[in-house]
Protein backbone atom coordinates (compact mmCIF):
# COMPACT_ATOMS: atom_id res chain seq x y z
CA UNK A 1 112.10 122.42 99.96
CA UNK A 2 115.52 120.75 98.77
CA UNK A 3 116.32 117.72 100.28
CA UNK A 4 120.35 118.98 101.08
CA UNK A 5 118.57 121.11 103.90
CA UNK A 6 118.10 120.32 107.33
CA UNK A 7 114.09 119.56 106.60
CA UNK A 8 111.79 120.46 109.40
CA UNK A 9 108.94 118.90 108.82
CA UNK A 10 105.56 119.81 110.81
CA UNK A 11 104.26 116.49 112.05
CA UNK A 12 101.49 115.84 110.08
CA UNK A 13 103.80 116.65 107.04
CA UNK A 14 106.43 114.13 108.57
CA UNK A 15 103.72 111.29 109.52
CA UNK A 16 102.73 111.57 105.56
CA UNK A 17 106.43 111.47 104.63
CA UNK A 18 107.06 108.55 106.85
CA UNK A 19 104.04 106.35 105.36
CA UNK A 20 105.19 107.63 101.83
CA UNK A 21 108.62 106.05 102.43
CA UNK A 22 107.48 102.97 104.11
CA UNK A 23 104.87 102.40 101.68
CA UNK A 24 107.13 102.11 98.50
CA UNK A 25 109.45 99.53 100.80
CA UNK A 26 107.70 96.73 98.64
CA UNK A 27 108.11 98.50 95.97
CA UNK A 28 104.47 98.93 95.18
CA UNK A 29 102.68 101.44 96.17
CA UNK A 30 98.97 100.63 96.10
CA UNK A 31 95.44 102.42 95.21
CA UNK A 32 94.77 101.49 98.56
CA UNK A 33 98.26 102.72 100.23
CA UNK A 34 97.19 105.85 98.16
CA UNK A 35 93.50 106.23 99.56
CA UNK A 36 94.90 105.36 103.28
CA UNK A 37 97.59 108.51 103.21
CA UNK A 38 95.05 110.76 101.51
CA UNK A 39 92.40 109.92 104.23
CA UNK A 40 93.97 111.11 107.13
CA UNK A 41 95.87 113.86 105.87
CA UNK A 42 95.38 117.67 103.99
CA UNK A 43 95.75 117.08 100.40
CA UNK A 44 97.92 120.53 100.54
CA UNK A 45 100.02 118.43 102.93
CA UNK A 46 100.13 115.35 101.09
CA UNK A 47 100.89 117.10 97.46
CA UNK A 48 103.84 118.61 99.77
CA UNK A 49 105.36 115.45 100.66
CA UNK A 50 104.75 113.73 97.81
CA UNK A 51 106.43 115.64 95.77
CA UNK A 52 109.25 116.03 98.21
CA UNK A 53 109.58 112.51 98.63
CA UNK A 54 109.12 111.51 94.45
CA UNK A 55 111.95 114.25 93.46
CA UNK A 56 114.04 112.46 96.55
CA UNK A 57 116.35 109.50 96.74
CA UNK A 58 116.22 106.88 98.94
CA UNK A 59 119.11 107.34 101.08
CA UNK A 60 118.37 111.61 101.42
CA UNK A 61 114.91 110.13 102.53
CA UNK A 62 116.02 108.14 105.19
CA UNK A 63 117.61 111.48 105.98
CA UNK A 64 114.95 113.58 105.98
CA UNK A 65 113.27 110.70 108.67
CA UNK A 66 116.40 110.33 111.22
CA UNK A 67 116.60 114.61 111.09
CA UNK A 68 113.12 114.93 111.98
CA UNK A 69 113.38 111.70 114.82
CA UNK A 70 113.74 113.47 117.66
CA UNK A 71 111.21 116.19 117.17
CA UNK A 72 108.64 113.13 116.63
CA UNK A 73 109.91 110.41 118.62
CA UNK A 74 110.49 112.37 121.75
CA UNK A 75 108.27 109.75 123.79
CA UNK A 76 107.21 106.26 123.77
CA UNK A 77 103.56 107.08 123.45
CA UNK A 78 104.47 108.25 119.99
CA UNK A 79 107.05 105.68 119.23
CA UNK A 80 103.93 103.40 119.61
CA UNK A 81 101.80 105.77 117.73
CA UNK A 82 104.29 105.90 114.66
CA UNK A 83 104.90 101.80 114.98
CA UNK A 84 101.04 101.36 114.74
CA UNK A 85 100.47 103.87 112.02
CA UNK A 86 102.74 102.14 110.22
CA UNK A 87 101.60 98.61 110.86
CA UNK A 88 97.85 100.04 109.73
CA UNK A 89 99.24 101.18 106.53
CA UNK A 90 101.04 97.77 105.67
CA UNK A 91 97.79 96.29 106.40
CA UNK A 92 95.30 98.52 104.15
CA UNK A 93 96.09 96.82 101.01
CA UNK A 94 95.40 93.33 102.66
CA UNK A 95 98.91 92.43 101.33
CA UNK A 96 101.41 92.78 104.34
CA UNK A 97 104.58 91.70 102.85
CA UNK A 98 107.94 90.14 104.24
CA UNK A 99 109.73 93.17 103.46
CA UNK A 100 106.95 95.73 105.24
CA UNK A 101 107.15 93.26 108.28
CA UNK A 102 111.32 93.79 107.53
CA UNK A 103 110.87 97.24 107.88
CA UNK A 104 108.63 97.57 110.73
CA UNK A 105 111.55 95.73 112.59
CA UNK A 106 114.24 98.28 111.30
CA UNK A 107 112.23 100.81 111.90
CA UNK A 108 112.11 100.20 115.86
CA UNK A 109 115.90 100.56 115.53
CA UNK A 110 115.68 103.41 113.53
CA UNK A 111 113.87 105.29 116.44
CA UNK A 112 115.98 104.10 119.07
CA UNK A 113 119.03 105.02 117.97
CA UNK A 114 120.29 108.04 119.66
């Protein structure tokens, strides 16, 4: 999977893409980040997406997210449900910085953008 394709993620493949992104937002991504994405996901999955997102720049990642939006954000019920999984991830690591509270705000932009 290149990232100059349309990618169509599955949506358990996108919601590990989405916390890999957001969890390198501080920069740091944490043993605990780590053990939070790998508990509720395949590791087939998450070998997928990591390696999709680590051979990925940032920008063609925020690409990958807004082409996949409207498959997964079709709803507010999972609006919410991304938002919190989000929000649990920032908090795993008991550090919940001023940029992951940054992006939690640009991400409800991101989503409601048409």
């Amino acid at each position: 999977m290149t990232p100059n394709k349309k990618n169509s993620l599955s949506r358990a493949e996108f919601e590990i893409f989405l916390m890999l992104y957001a969890s390198h937002v501080d920069y740091e991504y944490t043993e605990d980040e780590e053990k939070y994405i790998k508990s509720i996901s395949e590791q087939a999955d998450y070998d997928k997406m990591y390696e999709l997102f680590s051979n990925t720049n940032d920008y063609a990642c925020l690409k990958i997210i807004l082409q996949n939006k409207e498959q997964h954000f079709d709803n507010e019920k999972d609006k919410n449900y991304y938002f919190n999984l989000l929000k649990n991830l920032f908090e795993v690591d008991g550090n919940y910085s001023r940029l992951e509270k940054s992006f939690l705000n640009f991400f409800e932009k991101l989503i409601e953008v048409e």
